[in-house]
PDB file of N, CA and C in Angstrom:
ATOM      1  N   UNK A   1    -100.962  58.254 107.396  1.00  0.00           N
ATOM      2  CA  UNK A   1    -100.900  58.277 108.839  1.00  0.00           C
ATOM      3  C   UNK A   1    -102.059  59.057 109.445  1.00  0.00           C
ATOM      4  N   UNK A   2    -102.067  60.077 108.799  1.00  0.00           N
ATOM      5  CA  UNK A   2    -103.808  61.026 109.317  1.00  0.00           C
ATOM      6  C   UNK A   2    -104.978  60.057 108.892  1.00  0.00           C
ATOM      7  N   UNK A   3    -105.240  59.248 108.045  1.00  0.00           N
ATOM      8  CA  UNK A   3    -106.570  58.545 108.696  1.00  0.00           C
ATOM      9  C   UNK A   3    -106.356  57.540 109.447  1.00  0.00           C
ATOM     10  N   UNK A   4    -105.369  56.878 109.959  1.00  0.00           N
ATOM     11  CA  UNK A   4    -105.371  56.643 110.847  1.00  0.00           C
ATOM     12  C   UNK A   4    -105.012  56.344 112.137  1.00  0.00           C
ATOM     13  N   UNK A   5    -105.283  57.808 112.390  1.00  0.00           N
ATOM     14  CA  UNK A   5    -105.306  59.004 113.678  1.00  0.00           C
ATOM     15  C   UNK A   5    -103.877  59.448 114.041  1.00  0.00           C
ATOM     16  N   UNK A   6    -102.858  58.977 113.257  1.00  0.00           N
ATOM     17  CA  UNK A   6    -101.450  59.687 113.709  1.00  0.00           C
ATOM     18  C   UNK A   6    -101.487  61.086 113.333  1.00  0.00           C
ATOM     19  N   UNK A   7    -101.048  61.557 115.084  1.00  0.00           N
ATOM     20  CA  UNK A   7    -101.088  63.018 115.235  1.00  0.00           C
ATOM     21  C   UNK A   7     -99.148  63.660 114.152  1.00  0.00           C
ATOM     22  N   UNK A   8     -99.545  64.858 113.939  1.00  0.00           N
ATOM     23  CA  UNK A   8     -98.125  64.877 113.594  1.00  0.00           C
ATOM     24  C   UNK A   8     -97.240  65.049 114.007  1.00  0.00           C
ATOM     25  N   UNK A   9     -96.865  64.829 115.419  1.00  0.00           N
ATOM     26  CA  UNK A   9     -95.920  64.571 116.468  1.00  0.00           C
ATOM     27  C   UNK A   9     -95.440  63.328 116.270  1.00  0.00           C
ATOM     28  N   UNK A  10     -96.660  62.271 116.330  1.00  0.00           N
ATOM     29  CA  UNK A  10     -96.670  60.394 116.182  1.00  0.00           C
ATOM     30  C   UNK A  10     -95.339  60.565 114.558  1.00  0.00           C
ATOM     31  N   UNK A  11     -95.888  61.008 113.571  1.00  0.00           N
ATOM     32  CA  UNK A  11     -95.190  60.965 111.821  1.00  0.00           C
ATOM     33  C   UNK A  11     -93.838  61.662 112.600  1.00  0.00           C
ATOM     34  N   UNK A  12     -93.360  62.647 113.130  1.00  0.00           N
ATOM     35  CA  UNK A  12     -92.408  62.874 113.595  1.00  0.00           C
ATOM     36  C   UNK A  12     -91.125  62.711 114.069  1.00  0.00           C
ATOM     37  N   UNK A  13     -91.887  61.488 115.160  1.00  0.00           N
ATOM     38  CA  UNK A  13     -91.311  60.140 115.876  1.00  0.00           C
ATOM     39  C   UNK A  13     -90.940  59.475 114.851  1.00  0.00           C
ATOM     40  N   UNK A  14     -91.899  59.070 114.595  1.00  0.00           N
ATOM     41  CA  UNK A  14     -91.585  57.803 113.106  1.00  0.00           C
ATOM     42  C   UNK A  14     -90.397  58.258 112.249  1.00  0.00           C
ATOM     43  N   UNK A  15     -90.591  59.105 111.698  1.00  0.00           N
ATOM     44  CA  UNK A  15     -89.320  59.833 110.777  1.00  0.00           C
ATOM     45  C   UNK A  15     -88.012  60.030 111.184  1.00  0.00           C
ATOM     46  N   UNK A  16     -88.016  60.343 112.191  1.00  0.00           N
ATOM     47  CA  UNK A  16     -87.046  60.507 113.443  1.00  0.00           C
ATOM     48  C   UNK A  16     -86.161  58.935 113.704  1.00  0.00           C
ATOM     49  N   UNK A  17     -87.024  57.772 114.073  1.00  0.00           N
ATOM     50  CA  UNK A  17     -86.631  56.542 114.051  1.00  0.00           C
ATOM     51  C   UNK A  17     -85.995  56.270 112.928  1.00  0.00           C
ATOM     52  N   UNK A  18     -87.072  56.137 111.576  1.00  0.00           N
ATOM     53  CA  UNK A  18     -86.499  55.575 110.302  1.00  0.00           C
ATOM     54  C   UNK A  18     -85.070  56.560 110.101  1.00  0.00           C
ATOM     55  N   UNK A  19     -84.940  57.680 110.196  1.00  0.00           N
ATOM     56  CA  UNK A  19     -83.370  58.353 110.241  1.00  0.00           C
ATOM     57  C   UNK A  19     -82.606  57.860 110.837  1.00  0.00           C
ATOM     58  N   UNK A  20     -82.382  57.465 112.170  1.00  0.00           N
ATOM     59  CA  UNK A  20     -81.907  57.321 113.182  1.00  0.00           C
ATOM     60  C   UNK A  20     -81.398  55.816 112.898  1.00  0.00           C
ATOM     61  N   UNK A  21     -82.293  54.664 112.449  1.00  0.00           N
ATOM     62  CA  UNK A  21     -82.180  53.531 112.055  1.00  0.00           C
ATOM     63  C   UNK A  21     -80.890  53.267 111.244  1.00  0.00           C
ATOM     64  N   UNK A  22     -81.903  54.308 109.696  1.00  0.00           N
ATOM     65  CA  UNK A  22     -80.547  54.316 108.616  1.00  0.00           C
ATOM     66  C   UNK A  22     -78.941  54.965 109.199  1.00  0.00           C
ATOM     67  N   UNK A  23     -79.104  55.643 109.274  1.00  0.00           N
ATOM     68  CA  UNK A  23     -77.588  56.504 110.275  1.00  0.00           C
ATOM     69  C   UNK A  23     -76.947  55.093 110.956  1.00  0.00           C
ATOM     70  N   UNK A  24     -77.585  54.453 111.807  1.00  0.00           N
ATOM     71  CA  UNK A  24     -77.132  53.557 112.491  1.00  0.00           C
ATOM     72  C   UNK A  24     -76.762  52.700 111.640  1.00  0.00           C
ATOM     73  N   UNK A  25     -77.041  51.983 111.019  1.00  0.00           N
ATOM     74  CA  UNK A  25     -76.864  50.842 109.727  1.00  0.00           C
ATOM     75  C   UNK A  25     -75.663  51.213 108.742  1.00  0.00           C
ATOM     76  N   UNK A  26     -75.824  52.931 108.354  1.00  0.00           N
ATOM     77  CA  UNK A  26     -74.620  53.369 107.479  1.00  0.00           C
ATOM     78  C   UNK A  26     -73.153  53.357 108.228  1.00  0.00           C
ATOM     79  N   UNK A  27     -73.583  53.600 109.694  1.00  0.00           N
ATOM     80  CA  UNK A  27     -72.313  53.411 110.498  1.00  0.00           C
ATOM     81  C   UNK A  27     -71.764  52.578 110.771  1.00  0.00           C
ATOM     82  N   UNK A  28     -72.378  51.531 111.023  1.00  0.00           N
ATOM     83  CA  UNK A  28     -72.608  50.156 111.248  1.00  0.00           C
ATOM     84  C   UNK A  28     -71.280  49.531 110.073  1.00  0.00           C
ATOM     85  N   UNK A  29     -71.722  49.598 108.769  1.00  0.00           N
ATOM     86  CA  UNK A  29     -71.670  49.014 107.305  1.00  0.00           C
ATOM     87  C   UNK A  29     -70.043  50.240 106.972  1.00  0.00           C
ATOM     88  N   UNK A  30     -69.767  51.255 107.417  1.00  0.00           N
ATOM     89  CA  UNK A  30     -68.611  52.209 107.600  1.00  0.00           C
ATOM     90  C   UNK A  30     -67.808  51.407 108.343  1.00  0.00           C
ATOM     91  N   UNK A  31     -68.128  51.192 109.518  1.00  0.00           N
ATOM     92  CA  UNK A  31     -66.717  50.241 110.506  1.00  0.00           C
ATOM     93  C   UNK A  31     -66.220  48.966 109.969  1.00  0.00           C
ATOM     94  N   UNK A  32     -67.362  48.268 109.796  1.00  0.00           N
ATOM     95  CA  UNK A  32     -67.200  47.083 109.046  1.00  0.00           C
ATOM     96  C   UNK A  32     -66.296  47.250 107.929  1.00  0.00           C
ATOM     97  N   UNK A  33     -66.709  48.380 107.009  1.00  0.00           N
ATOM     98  CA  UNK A  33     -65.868  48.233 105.678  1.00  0.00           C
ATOM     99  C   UNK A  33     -64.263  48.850 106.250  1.00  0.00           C
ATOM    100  N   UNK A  34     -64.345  49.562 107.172  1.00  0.00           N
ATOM    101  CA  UNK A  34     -62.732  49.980 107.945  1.00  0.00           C
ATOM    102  C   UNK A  34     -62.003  49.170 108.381  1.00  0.00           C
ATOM    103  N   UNK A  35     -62.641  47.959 109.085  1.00  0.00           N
ATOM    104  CA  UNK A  35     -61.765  47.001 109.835  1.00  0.00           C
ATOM    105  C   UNK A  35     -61.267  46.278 108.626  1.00  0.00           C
ATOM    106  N   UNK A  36     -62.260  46.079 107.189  1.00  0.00           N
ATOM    107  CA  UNK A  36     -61.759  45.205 106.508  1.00  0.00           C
ATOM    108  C   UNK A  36     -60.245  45.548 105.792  1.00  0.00           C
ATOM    109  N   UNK A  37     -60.745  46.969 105.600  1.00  0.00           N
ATOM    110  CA  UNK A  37     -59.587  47.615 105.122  1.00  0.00           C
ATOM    111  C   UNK A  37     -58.459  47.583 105.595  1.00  0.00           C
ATOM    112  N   UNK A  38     -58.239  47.729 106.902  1.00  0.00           N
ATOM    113  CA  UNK A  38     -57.274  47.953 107.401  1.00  0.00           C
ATOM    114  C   UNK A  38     -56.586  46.791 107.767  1.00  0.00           C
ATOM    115  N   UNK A  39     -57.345  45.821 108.233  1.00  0.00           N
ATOM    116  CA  UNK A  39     -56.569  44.472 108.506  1.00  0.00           C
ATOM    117  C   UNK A  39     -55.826  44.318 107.143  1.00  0.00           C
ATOM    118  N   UNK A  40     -56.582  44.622 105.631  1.00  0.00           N
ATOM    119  CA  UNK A  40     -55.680  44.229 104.281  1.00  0.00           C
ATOM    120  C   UNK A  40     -54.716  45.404 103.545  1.00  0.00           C
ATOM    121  N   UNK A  41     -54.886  46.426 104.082  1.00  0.00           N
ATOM    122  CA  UNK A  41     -54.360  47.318 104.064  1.00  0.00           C
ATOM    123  C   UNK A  41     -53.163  47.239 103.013  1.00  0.00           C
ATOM    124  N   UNK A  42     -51.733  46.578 103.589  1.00  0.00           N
ATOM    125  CA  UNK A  42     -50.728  46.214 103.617  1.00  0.00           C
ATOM    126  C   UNK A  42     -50.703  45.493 101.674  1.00  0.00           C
ATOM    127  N   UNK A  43     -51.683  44.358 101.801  1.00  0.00           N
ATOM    128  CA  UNK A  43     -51.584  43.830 100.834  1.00  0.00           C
ATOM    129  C   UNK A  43     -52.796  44.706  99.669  1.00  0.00           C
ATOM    130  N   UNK A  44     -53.368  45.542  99.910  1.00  0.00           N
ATOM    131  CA  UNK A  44     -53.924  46.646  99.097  1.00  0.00           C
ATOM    132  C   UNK A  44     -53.485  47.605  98.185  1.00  0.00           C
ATOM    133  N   UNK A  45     -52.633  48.098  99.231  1.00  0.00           N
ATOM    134  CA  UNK A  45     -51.709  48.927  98.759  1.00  0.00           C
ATOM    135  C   UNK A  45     -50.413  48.260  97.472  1.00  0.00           C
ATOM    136  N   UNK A  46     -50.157  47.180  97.500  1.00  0.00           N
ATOM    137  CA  UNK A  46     -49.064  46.573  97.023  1.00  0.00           C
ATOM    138  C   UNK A  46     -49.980  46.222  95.411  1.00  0.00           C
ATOM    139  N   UNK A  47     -51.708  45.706  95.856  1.00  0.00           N
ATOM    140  CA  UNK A  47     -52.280  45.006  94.530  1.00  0.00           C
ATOM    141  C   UNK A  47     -52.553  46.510  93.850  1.00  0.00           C
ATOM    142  N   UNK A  48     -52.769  47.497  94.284  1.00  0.00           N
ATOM    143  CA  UNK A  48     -53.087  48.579  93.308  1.00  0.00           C
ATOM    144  C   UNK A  48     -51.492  49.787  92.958  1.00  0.00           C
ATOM    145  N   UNK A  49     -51.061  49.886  93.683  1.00  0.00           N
ATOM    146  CA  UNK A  49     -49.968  50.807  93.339  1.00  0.00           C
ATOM    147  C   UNK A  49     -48.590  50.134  92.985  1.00  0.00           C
ATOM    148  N   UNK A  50     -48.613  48.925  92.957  1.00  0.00           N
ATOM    149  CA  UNK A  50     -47.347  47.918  92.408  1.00  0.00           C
ATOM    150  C   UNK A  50     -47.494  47.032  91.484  1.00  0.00           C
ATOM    151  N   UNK A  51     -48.992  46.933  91.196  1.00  0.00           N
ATOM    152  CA  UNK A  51     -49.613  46.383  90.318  1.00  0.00           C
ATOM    153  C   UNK A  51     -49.421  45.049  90.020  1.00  0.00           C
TER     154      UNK A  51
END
């Protein structure tokens, strides 16, 4: 990024985004896997603890 010309405020930003991105995506990919859960919940519980 220093040759070319990113100040280290600019790498900052950037780093800041790419965090911000991933965070968003892991949260994202968290709800998703919650709703799935929970809608099957019921029949989850029955395939692992009743076997």
């Amino acid at each position: 990024m220093f040759r070319i010309g990113g100040s280290r405020l600019t790498i900052a930003r950037l780093l800041a985004a790419e965090i911000g991105i991933i965070l968003a995506a892991a949260a994202l990919l968290c709800g998703l896997l919650l709703l799935g859960i929970g809608h099957y919940s019921g029949a989850l519980v029955r395939m692992f603890l009743l076997g």
